[in-house]
C-alpha atoms as a PDB file:
ATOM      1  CA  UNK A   1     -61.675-130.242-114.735  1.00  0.00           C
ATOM      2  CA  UNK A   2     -61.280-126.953-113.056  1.00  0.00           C
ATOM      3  CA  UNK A   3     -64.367-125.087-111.254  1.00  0.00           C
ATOM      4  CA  UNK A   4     -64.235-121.650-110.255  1.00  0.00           C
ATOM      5  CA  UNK A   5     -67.316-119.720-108.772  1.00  0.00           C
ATOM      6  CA  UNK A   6     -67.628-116.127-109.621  1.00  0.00           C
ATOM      7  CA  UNK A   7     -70.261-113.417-107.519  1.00  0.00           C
ATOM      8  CA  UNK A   8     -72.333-111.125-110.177  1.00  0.00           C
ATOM      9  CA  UNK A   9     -74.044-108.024-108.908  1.00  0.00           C
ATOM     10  CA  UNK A  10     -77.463-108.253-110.286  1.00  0.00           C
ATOM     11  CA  UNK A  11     -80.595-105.600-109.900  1.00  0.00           C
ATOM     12  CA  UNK A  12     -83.881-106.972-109.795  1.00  0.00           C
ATOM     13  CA  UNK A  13     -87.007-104.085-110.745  1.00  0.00           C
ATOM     14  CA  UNK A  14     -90.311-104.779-110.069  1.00  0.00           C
ATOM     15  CA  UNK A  15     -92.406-104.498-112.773  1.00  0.00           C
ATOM     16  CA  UNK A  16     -95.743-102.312-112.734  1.00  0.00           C
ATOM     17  CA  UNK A  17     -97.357-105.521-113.983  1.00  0.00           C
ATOM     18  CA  UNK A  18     -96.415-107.592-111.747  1.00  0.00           C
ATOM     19  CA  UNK A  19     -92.912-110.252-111.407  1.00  0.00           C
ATOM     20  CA  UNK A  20     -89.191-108.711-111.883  1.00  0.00           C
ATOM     21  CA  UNK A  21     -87.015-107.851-114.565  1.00  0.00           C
ATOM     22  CA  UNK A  22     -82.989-108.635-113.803  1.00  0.00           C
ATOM     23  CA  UNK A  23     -80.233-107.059-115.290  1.00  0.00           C
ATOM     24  CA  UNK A  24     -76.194-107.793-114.703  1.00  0.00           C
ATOM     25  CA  UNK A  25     -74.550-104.524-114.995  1.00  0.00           C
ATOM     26  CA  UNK A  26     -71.077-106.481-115.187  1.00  0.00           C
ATOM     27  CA  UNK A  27     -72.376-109.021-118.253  1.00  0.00           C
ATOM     28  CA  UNK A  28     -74.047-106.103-120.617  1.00  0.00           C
ATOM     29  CA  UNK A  29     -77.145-107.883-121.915  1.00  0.00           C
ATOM     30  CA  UNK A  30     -77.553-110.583-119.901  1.00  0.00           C
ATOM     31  CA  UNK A  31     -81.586-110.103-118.443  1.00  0.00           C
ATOM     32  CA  UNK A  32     -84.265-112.082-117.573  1.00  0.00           C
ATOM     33  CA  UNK A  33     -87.498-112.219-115.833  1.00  0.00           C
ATOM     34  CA  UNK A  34     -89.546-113.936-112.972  1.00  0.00           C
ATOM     35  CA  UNK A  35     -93.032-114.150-111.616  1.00  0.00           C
ATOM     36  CA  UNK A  36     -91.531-113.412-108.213  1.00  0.00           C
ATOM     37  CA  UNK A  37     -88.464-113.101-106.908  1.00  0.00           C
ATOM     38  CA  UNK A  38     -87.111-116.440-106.443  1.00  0.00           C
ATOM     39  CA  UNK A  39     -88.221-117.195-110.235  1.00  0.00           C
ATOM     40  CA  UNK A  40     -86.594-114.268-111.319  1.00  0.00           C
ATOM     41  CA  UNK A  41     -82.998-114.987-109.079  1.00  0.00           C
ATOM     42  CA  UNK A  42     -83.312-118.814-110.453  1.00  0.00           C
ATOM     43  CA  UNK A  43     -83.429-116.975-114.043  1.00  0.00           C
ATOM     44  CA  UNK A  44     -81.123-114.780-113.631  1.00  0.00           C
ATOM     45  CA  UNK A  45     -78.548-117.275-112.389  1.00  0.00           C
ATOM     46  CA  UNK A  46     -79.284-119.473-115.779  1.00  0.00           C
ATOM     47  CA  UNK A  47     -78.891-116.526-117.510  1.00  0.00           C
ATOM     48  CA  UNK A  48     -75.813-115.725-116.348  1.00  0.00           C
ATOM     49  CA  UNK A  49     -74.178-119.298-116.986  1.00  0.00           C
ATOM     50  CA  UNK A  50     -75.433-119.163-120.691  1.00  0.00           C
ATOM     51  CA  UNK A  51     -73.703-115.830-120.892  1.00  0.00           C
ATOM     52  CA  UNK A  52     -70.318-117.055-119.294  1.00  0.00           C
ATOM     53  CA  UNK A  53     -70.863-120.670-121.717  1.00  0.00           C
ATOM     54  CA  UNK A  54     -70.994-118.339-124.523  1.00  0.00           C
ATOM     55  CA  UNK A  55     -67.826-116.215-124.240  1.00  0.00           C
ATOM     56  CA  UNK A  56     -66.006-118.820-123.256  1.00  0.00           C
ATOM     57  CA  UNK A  57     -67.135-120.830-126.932  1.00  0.00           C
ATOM     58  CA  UNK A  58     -66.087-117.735-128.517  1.00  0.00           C
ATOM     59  CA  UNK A  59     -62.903-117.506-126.969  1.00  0.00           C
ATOM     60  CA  UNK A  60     -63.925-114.181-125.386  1.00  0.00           C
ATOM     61  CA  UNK A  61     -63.092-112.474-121.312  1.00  0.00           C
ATOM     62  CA  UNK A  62     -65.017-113.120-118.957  1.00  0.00           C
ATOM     63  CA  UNK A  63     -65.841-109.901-117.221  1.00  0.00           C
ATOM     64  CA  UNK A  64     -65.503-109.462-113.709  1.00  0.00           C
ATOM     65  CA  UNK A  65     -67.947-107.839-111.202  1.00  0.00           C
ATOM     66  CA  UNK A  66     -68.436-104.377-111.662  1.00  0.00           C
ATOM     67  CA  UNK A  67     -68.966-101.354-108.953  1.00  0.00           C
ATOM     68  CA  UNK A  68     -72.452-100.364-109.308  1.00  0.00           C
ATOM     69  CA  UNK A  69     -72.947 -96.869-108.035  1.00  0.00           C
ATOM     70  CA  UNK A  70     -76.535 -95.401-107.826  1.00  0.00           C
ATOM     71  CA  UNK A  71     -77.696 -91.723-107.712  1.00  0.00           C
ATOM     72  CA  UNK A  72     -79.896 -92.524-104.385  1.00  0.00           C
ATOM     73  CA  UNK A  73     -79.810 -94.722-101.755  1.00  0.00           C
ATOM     74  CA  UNK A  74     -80.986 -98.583-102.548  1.00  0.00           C
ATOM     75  CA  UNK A  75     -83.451 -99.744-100.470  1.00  0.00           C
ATOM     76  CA  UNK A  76     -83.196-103.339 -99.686  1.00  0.00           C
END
């Protein structure tokens, strides 16, 4: 079996009530959530596998990463 390892951009809010919400601009609807940061990157990363699973059961592209541009500077 082939393995390939692809890099996703992802951007990680933090919510007003506490934990993060993660979004992958490159996968459109693929989000998730964490109590903290490294719960919301392990998430993310499931997330993103189920995603990739998922197109590749329906026979559909995988996307590739994205350029993310941002109206002000990203702190990080």
């Amino acid at each position: 079996m082939k393995y390939s390892r692809m890099r996703y951009t992802v951007l990680m809010n933090k919510n007003d009530e506490g934990g993060y919400t993660v979004t992958v601009p490159s996968l459109p609807g693929c989000i998730s959530e964490g109590a903290d940061w490294d719960e919301a990157l392990k998430n993310i990363e499931d997330a993103i596998a189920g995603y990739i699973e998922t197109l590749k059961i329906l026979k559909k592209p995988v996307p590739v990463e994205v350029e993310v541009k941002f109206k002000t500077p990203v702190v990080a």
